[in-house]
Every structure is written in structure tokens, then in C-alpha cells.
C-alpha atoms as a PDB file:
ATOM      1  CA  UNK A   1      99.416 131.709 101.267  1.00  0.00           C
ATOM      2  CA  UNK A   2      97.865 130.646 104.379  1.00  0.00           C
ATOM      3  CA  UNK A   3      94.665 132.389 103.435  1.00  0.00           C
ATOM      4  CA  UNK A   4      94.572 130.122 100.379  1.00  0.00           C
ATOM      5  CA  UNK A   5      95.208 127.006 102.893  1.00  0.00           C
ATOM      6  CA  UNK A   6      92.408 127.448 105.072  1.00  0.00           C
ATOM      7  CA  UNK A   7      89.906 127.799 102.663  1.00  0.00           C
ATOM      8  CA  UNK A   8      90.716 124.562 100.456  1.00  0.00           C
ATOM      9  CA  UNK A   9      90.340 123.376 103.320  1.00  0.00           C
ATOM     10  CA  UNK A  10      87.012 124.846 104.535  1.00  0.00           C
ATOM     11  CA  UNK A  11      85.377 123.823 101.067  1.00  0.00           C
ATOM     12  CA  UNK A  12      86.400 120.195 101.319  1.00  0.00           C
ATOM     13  CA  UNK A  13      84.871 120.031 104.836  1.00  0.00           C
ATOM     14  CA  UNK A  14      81.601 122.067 103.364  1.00  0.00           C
ATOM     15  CA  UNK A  15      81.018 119.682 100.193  1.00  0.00           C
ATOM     16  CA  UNK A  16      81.461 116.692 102.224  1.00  0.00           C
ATOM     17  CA  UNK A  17      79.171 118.082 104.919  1.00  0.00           C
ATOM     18  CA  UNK A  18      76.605 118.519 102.464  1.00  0.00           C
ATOM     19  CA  UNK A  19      76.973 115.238 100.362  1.00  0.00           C
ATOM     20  CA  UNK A  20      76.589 113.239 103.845  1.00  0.00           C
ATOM     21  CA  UNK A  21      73.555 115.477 104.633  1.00  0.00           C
ATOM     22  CA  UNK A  22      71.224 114.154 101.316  1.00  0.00           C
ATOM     23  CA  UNK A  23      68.664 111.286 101.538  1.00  0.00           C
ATOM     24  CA  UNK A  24      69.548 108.481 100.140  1.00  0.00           C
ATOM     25  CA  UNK A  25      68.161 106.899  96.890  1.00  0.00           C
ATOM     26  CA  UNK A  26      68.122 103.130  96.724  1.00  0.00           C
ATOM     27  CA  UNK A  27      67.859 102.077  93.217  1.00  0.00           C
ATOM     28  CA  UNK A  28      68.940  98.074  93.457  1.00  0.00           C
ATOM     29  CA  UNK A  29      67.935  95.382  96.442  1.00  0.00           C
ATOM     30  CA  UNK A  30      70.170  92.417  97.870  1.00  0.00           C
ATOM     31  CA  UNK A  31      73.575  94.303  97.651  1.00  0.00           C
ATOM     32  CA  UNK A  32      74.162  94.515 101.352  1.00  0.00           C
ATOM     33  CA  UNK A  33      71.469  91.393 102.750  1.00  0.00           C
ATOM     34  CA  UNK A  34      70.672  91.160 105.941  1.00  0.00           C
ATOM     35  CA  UNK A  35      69.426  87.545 105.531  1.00  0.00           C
ATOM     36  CA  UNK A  36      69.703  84.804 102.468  1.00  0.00           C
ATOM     37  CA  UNK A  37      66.453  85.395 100.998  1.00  0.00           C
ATOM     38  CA  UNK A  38      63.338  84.589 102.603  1.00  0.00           C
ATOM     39  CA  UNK A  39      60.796  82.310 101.555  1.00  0.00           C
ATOM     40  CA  UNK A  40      58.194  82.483 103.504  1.00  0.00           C
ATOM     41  CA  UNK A  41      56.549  84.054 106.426  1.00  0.00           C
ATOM     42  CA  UNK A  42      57.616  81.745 109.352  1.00  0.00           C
ATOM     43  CA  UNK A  43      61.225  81.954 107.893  1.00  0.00           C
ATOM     44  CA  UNK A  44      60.979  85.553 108.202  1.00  0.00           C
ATOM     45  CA  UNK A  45      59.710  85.119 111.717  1.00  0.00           C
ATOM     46  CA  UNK A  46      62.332  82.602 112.140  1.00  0.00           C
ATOM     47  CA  UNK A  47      65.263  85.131 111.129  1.00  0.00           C
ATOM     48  CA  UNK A  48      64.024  87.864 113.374  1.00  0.00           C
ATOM     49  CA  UNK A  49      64.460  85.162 116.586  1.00  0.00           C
ATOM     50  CA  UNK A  50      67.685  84.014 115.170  1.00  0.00           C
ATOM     51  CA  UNK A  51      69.224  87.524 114.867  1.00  0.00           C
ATOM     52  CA  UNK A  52      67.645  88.939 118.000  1.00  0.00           C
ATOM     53  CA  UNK A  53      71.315  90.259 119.278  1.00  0.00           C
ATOM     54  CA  UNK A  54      72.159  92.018 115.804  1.00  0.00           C
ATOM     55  CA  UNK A  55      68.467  94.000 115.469  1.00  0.00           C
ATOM     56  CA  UNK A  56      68.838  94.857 119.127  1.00  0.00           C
ATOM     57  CA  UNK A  57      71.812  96.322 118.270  1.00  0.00           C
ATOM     58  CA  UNK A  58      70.432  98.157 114.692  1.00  0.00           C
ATOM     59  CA  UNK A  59      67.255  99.162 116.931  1.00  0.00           C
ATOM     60  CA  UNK A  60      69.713 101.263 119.292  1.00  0.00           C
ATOM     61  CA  UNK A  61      71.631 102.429 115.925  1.00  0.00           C
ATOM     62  CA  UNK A  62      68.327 104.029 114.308  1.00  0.00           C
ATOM     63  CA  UNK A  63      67.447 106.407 117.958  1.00  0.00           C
ATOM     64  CA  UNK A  64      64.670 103.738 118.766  1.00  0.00           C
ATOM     65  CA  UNK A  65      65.675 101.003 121.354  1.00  0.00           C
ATOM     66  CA  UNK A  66      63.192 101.851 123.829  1.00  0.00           C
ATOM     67  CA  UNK A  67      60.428 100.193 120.670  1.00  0.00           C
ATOM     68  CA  UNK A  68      62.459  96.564 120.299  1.00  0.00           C
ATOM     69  CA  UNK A  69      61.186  94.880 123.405  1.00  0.00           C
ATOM     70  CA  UNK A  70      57.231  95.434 121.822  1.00  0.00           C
ATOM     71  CA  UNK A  71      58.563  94.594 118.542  1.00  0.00           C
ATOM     72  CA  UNK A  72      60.061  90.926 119.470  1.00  0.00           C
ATOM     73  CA  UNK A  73      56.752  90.542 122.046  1.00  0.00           C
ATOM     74  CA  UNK A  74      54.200  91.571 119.059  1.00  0.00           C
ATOM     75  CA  UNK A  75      55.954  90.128 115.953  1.00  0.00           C
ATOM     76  CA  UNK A  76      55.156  86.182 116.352  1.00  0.00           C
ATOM     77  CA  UNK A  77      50.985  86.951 116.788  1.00  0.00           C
ATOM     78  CA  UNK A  78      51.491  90.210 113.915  1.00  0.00           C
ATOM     79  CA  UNK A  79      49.499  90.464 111.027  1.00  0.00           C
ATOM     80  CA  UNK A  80      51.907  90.315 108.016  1.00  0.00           C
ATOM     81  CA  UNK A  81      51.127  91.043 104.742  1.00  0.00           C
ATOM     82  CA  UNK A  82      52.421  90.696 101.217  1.00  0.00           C
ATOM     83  CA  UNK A  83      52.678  94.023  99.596  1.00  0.00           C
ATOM     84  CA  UNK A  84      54.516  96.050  96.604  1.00  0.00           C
ATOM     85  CA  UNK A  85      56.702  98.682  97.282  1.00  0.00           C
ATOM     86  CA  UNK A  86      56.230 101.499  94.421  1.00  0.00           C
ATOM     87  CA  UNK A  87      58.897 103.514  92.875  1.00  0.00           C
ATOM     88  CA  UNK A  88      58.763 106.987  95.136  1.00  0.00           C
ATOM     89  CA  UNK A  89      58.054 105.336  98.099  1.00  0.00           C
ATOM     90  CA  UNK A  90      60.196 106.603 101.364  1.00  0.00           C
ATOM     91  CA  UNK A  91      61.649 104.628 104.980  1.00  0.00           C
ATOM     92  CA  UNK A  92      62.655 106.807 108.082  1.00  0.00           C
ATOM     93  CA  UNK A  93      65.630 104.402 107.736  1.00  0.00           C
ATOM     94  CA  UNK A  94      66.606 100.891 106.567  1.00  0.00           C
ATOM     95  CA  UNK A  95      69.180  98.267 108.440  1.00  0.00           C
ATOM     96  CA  UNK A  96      71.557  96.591 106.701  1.00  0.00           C
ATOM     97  CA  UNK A  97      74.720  94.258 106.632  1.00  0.00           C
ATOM     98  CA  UNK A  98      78.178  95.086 106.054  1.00  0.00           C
ATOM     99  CA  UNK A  99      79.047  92.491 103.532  1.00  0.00           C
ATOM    100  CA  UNK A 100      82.442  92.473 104.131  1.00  0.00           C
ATOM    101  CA  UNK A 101      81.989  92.488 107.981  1.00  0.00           C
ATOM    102  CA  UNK A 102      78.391  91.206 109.101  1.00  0.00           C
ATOM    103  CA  UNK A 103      78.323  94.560 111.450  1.00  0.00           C
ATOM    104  CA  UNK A 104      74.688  95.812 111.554  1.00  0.00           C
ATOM    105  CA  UNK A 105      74.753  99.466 109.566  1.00  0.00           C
ATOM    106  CA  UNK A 106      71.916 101.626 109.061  1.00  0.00           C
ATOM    107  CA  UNK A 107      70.296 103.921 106.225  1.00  0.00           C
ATOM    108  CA  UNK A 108      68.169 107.239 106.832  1.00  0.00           C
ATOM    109  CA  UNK A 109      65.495 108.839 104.938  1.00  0.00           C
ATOM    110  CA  UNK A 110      65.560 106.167 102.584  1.00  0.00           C
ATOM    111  CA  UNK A 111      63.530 106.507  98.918  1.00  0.00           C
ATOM    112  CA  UNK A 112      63.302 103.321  96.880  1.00  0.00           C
ATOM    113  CA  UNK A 113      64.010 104.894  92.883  1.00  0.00           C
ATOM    114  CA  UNK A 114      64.359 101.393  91.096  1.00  0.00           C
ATOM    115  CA  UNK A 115      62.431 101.225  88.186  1.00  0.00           C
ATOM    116  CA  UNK A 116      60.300  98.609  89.220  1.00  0.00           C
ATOM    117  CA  UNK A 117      57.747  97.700  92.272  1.00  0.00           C
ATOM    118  CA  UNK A 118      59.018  94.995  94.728  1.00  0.00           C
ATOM    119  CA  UNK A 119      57.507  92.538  96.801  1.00  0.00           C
ATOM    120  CA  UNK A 120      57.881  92.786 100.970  1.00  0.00           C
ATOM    121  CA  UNK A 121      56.261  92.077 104.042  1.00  0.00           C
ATOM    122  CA  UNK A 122      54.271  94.799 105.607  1.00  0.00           C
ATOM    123  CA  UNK A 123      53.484  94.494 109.412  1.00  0.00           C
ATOM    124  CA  UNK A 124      52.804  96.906 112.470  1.00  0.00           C
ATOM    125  CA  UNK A 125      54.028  97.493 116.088  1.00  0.00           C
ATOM    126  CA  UNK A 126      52.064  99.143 118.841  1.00  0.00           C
ATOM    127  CA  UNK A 127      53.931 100.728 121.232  1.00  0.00           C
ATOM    128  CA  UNK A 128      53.449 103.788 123.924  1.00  0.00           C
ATOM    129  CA  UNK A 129      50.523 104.950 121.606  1.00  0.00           C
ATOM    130  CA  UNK A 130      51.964 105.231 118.204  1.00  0.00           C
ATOM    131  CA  UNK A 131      51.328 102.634 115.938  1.00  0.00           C
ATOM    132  CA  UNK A 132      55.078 101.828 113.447  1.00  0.00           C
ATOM    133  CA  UNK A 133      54.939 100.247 110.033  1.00  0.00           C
ATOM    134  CA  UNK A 134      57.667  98.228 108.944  1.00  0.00           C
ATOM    135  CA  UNK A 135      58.459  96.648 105.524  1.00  0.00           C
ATOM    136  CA  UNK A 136      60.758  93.492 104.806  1.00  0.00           C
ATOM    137  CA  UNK A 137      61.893  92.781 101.302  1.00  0.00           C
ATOM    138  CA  UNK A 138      62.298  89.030 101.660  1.00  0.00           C
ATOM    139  CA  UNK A 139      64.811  89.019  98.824  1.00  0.00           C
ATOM    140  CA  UNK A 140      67.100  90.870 101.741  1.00  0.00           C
ATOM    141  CA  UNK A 141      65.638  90.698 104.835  1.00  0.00           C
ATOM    142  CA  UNK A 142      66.447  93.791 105.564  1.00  0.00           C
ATOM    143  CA  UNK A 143      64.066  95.585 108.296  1.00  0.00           C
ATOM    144  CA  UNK A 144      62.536  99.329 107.160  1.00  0.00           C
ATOM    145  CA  UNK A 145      60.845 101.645 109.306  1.00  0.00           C
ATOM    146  CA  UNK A 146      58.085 102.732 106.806  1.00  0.00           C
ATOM    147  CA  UNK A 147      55.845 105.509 109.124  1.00  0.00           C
ATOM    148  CA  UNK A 148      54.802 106.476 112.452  1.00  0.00           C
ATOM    149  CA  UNK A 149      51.158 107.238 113.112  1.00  0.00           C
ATOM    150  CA  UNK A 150      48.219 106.951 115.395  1.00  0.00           C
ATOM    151  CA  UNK A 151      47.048 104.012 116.082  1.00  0.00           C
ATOM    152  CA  UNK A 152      43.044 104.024 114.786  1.00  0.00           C
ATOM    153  CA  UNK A 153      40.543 103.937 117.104  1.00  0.00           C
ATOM    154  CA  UNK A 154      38.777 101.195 116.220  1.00  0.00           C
ATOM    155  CA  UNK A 155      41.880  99.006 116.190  1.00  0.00           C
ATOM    156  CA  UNK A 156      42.267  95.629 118.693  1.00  0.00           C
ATOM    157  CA  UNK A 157      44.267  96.128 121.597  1.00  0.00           C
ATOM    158  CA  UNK A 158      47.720  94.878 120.764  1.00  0.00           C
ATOM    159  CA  UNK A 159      48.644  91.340 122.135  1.00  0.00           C
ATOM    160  CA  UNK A 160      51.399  91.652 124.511  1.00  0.00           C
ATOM    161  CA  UNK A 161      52.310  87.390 124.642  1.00  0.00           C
ATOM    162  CA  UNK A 162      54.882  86.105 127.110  1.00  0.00           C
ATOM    163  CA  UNK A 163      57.933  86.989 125.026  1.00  0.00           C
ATOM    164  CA  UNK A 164      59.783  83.439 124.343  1.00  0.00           C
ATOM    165  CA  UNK A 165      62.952  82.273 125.710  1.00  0.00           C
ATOM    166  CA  UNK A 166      66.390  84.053 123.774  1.00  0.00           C
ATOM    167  CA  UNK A 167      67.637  81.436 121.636  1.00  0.00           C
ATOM    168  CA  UNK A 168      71.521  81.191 121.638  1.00  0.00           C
ATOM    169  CA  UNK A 169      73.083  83.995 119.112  1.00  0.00           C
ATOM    170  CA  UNK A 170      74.474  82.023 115.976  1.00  0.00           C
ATOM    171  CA  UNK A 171      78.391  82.209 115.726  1.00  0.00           C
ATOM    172  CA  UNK A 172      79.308  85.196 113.812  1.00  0.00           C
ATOM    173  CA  UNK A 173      80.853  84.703 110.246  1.00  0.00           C
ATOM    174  CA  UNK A 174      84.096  85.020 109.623  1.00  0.00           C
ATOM    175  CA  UNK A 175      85.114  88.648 108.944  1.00  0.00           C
ATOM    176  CA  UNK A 176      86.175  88.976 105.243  1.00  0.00           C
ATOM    177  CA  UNK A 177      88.925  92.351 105.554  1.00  0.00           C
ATOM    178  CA  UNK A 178      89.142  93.897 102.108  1.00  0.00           C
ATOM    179  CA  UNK A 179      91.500  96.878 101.498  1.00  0.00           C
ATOM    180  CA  UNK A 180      91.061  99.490  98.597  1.00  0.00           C
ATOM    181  CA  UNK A 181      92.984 102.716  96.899  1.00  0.00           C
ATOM    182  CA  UNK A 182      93.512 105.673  98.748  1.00  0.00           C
ATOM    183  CA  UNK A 183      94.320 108.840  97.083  1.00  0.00           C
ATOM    184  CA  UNK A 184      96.306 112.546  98.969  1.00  0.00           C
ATOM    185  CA  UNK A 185      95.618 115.829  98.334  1.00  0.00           C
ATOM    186  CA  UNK A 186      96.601 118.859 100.282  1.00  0.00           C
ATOM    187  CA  UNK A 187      99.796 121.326 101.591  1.00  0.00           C
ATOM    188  CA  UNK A 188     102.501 121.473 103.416  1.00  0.00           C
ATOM    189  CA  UNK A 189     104.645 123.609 104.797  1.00  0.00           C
ATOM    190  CA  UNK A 190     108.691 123.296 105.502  1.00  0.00           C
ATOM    191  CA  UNK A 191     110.051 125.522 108.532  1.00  0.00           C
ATOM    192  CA  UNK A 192     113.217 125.920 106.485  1.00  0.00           C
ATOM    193  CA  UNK A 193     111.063 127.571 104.956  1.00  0.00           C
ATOM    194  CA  UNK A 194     108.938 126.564 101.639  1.00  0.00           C
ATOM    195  CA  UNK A 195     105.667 125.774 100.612  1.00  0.00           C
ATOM    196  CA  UNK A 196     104.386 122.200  99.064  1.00  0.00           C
ATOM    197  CA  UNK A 197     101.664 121.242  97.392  1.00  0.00           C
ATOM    198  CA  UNK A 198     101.418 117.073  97.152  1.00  0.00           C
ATOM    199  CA  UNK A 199      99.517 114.412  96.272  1.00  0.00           C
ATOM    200  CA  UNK A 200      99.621 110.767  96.810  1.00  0.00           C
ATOM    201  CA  UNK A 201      97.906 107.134  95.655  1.00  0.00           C
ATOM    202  CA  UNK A 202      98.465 104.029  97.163  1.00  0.00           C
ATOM    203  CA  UNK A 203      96.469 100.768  98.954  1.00  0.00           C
ATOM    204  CA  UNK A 204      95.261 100.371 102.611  1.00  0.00           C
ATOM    205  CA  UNK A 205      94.078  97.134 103.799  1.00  0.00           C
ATOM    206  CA  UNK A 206      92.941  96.071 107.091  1.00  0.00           C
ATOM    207  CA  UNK A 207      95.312  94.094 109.585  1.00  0.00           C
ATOM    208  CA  UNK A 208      92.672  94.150 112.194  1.00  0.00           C
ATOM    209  CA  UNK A 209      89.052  95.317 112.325  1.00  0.00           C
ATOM    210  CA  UNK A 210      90.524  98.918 113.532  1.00  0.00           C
ATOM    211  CA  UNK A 211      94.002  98.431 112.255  1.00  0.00           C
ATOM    212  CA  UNK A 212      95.108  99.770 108.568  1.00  0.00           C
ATOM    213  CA  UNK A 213      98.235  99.782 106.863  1.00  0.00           C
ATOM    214  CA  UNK A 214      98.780 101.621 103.593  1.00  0.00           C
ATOM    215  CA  UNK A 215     101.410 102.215 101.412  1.00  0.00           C
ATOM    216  CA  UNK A 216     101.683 105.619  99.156  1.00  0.00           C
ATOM    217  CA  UNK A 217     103.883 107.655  96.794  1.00  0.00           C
ATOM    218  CA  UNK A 218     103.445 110.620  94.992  1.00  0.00           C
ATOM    219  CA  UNK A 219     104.823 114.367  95.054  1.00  0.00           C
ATOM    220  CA  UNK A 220     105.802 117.224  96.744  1.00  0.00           C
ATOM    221  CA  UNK A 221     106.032 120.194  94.556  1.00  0.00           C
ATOM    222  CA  UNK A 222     107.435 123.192  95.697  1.00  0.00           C
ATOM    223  CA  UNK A 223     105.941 126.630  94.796  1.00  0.00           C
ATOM    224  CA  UNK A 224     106.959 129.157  97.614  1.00  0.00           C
ATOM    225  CA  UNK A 225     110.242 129.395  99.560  1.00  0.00           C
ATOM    226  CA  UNK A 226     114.150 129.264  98.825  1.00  0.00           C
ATOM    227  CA  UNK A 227     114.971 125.989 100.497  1.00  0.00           C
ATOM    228  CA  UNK A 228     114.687 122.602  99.547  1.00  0.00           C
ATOM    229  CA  UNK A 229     113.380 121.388  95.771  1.00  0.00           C
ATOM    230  CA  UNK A 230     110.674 119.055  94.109  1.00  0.00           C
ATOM    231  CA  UNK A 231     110.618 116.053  95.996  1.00  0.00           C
ATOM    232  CA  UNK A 232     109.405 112.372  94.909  1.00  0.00           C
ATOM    233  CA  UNK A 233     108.149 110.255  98.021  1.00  0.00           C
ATOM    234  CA  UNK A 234     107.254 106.877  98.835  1.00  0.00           C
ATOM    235  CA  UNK A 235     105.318 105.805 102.200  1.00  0.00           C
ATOM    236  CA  UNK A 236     104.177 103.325 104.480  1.00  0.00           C
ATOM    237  CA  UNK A 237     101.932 104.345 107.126  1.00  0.00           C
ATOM    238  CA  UNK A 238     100.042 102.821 110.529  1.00  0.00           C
ATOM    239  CA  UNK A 239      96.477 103.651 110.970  1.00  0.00           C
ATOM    240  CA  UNK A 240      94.452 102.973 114.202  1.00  0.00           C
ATOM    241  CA  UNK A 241      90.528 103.765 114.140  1.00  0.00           C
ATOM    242  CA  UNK A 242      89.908 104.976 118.006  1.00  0.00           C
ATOM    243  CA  UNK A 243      86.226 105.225 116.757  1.00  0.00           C
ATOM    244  CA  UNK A 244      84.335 104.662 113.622  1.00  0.00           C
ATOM    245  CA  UNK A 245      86.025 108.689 112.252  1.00  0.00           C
ATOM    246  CA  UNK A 246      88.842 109.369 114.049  1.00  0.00           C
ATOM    247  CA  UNK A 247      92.288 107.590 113.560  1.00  0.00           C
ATOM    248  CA  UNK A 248      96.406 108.354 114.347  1.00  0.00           C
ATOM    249  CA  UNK A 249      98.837 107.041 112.708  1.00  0.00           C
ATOM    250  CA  UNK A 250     102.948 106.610 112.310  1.00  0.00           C
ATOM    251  CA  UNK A 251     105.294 105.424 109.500  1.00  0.00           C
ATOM    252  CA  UNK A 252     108.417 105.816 107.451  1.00  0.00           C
ATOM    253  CA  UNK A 253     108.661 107.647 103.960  1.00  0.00           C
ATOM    254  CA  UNK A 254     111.628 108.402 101.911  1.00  0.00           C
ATOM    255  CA  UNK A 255     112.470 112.042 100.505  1.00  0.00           C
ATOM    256  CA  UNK A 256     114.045 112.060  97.090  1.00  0.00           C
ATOM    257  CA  UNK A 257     115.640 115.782  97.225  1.00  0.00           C
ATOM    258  CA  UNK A 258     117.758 114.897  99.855  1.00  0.00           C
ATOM    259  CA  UNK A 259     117.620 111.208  99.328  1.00  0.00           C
ATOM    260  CA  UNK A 260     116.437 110.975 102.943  1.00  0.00           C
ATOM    261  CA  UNK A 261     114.710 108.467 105.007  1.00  0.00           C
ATOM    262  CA  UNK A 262     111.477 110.643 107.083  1.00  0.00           C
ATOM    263  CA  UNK A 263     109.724 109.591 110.279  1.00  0.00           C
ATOM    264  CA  UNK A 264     105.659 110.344 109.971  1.00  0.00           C
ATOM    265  CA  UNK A 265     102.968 110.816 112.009  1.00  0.00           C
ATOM    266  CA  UNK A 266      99.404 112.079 111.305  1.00  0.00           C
ATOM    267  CA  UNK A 267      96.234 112.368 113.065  1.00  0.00           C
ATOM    268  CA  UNK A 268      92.791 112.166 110.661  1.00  0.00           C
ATOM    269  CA  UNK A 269      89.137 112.550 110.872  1.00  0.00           C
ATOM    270  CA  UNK A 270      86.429 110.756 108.426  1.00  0.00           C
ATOM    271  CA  UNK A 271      83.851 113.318 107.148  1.00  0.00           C
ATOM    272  CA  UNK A 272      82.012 111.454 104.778  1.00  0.00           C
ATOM    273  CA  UNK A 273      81.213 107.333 103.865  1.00  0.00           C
ATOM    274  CA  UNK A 274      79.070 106.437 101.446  1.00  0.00           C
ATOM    275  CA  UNK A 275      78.856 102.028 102.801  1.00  0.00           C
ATOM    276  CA  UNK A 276      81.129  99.836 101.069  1.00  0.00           C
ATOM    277  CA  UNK A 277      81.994 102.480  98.448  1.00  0.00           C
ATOM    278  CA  UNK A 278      83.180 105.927  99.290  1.00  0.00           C
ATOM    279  CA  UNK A 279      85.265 107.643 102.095  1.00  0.00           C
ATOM    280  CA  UNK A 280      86.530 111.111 102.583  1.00  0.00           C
ATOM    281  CA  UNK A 281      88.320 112.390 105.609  1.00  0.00           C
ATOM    282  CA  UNK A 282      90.696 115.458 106.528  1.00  0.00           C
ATOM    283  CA  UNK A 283      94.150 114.809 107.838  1.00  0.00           C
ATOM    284  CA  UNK A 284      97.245 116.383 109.156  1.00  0.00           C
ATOM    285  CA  UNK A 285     100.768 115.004 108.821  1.00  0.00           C
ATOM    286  CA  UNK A 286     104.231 115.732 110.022  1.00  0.00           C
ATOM    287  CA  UNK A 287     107.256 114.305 108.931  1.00  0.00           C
ATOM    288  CA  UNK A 288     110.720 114.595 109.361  1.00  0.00           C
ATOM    289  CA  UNK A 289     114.412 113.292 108.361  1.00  0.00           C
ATOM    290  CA  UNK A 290     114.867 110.595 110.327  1.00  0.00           C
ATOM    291  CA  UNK A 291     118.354 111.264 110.899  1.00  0.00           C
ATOM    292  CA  UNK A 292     117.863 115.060 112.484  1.00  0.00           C
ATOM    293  CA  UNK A 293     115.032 114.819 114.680  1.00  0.00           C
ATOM    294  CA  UNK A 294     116.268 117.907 116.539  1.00  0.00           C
ATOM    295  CA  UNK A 295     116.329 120.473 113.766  1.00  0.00           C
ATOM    296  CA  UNK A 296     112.774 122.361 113.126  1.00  0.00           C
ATOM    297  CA  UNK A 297     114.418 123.271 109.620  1.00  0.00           C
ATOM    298  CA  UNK A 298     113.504 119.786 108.145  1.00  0.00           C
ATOM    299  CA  UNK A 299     110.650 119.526 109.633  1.00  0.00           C
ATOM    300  CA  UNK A 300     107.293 119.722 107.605  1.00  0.00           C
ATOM    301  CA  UNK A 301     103.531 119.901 108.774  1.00  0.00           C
ATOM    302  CA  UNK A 302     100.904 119.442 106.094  1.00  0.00           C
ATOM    303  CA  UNK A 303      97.047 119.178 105.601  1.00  0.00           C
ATOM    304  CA  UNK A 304      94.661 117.791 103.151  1.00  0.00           C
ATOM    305  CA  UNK A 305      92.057 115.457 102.104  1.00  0.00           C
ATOM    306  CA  UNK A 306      92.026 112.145 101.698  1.00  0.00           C
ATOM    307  CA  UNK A 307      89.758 109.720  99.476  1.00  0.00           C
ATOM    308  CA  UNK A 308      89.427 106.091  99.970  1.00  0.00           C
ATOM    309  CA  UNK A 309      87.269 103.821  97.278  1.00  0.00           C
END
């Protein structure tokens, strides 16, 4: 039984190690802006300046912060250029907004499979040597690392003007929180004993940025043990994100077998997010009647997967 645990459990975490491994393939524009669309090259220019704070921040996201000082110095004397974007073509990564949020996110090893060309601004940035493409789409604004290269030989020296005065950071919008269905898969086991196997669907939605509440119910079917029968369940659980993958919870559930009220607590980790879409993260759970806290014979400790949409 345990052997059969453990490795449910090591193929969810290989399957979701390997679907957040894969490039990503962008097939539509202007689902996640990080701008209203641009209309010309001085608004472009003009949204950089205003958003100085927020692509700092996305600059330090991609592994590059040490290039944003040369990139706000160089951009308001660059060259920019109106160019198409062919079907095939690749980023070293992409920045983005969360449109639920307005928190800078970022893409990697971006290919752009829509089934047309688009239009975007095509510039470069000198800095310590290397010369960095990067293209805008203005329908998004949203900035892409294109290459890294030399920089020719025959090419000016890069102005390096007196970098202008920060302008004042626009307020930030007003967070829009937006919950979704979660759905519970795993086992667990009872110290009484007997062996579960459950699953759950429910709703979490977002109290605070980091704080989550979701309500459940589902099954616990038994398949192993003499103690204890099929169980129905209904729960409401407390989430707290520490970080952007790891998050503890508590909560209540009730436990139709013994028409029992339980106490829960469970501790998670997020393996794989697909933005604004997809979630998957292991968990661990223990729960308990409510009413005999002291006795390790009600007591049950489970594991599984959970997927959020």
C-alpha cells in the first residue's frame, strides 16, 4: 500500500516537472497587456518613462537588472523601427501583466505560433559589450528580449545621455481578486487503522492578495482496514501564500460516517502555473474529530494533488 502511495505521488511531481519545463508557444497577442495599445513611437517612449518602477522590477524578474540602467539611458536617442514578427520566430523571454492583478510576470523561451505576422517595434541596447534586441508589439506593449549578440564593428558608439529625472510612479489600479474551482485527489490514511482514497471540488477565492479561502466536498472511500466506513465530507479551509508556492492552511470539515465535526490543517506546495489559467500543487492534510483531539485512532494524515483552474 504505501509503495503504491509514493509513487502516485512521484508521477504527479514528474509530469508537472516536465509540463513547467517546455517553451512556451504564444499563439494570440493582447490577452495579458502591459499597456493600452500604443500608437505611436513617442507613446511607446512615453509608457516606458511612465512605468519605469514596474520594468525595473520585470528587468530583475528575467536574471538581467544589471542591463536596465543602459536601457532607460539609451531608449529616448534609440533607433526604433517598425517591423513584422513571423510565425516561428523566438524571445529569451517576454514581460507581461497580470490582468487580474497589474503584478509584472514574465515568459521564457517564448515562440510566437499565431498564424499570422504582427507588427512591433524593434530597437537595440548596448551594454558591457553585447549588443540586446528587443521587440514591442504596440497592440500590448509588452517588452521581448529578442537576441543577444556582438555588437558590429562598424557600429556608432552608443549615446550614454544624462538619464532624465524619475517621474512620479502612477497610482496602481485597483486589484481585481478573482477566485476559481479547485479540484482533490490523493490518500489518506486512518491510525485506527484504514486506508482512503478521496477526492474533492469546490471554489477558492482570494480575501487578500496572499489570503484564500475555499470551500470543498467530496469522498473518502475506504479500501483497506477494518475500522471506520465510506465517508461523505464537506470543507472549508484557510490558505496563506508565505511565497508565490508554498502555503499552510486550517479549517473545519464534517465527517458523515460518524456524523462528526473535524479540525484540518494542511501544508502545500505549487509545482506548476500556467498564468491566469492553470495550477497544480502537492499537499498534505490532517484532520481530526473535533471533539477527541487526544486520540491518534481518529486521526487521519493524507496526500495528494491538487488542481486549480
Amino acid at each position: 500500500m504505501k509503495k503504491i502511495f509514493f509513487l502516485l505521488l512521484g508521477l504527479a511531481l514528474v509530469t508537472a516537472y516536465a509540463s513547467s519545463a517546455a517553451a512556451v508557444s504564444l499563439k494570440r497577442l493582447a490577452e495579458h497587456p502591459f499597456s493600452p495599445p500604443l500608437s505611436s513611437v513617442d507613446e511607446f517612449r512615453s509608457m516606458v518613462e511612465k512605468n519605469r518602477a514596474d520594468l525595473e522590477i520585470g528587468f530583475v524578474k528575467t536574471g538581467y537588472p544589471e542591463v536596465f540602467p543602459d536601457f532607460m539611458a539609451q531608449l529616448p536617442s534609440a533607433d526604433i523601427e517598425s517591423v513584422q514578427v513571423a510565425p516561428g520566430e523566438r524571445f529569451v523571454w517576454m514581460l507581461f501583466r497580470n490582468k487580474h492583478t497589474g503584478k509584472v510576470k514574465l515568459l521564457q523561451d517564448v515562440t510566437w505560433e499565431g498564424e499570422q505576422a504582427f507588427d512591433a517595434y524593434s530597437f537595440f541596447i548596448d551594454y558591457n559589450g553585447r549588443r540586446y534586441e528587443f521587440i514591442v508589439p504596440p497592440i500590448c506593449g509588452n517588452l521581448s528580449l529578442k537576441s543577444i549578440g556582438p555588437i558590429p564593428e562598424k557600429a556608432p558608439p552608443a549615446p550614454a545621455p544624462v538619464p532624465p529625472a524619475p517621474v512620479a510612479p502612477e497610482p496602481e489600479p485597483a486589484v481585481q481578486l478573482k477566485g476559481g474551482p479547485v479540484f482533490d485527489i490523493g490518500l489518506a490514511q486512518q491510525f485506527d487503522p484504514a486506508s482512503y482514497v478521496f477526492a474533492r471540488i469546490g471554489y477558492a477565492y482570494p480575501l487578500l492578495d496572499q489570503l484564500y479561502i475555499m470551500g470543498l466536498i467530496g469522498g473518502f472511500i475506504r479500501f483497506e482496514g477494518d475500522d471506520g466506513g465510506d465517508a461523505f465530507t464537506a470543507d472549508a479551509l484557510l490558505n496563506y501564500h508565505f511565497t508565490d508556492r508554498v502555503f499552510a492552511g486550517a479549517g473545519v470539515g464534517y465527517w458523515s460516517d460518524e456524523d462528526e465535526v473535524d479540525l484540518i490543517v494542511n501544508l502545500g506546495y505549487l509545482i506548476y502555473e500556467k498564468p491566469d489559467s492553470f495550477k497544480t500543487s502537492l499537499f498534505i492534510e490532517g484532520r481530526c474529530f473535533a471533539d477527541d483531539l487526544i486520540s491518534s485512532e481518529a486521526a487521519r494524515l493524507g496526500a495528494g494533488v491538487r488542481f486549480q483552474f
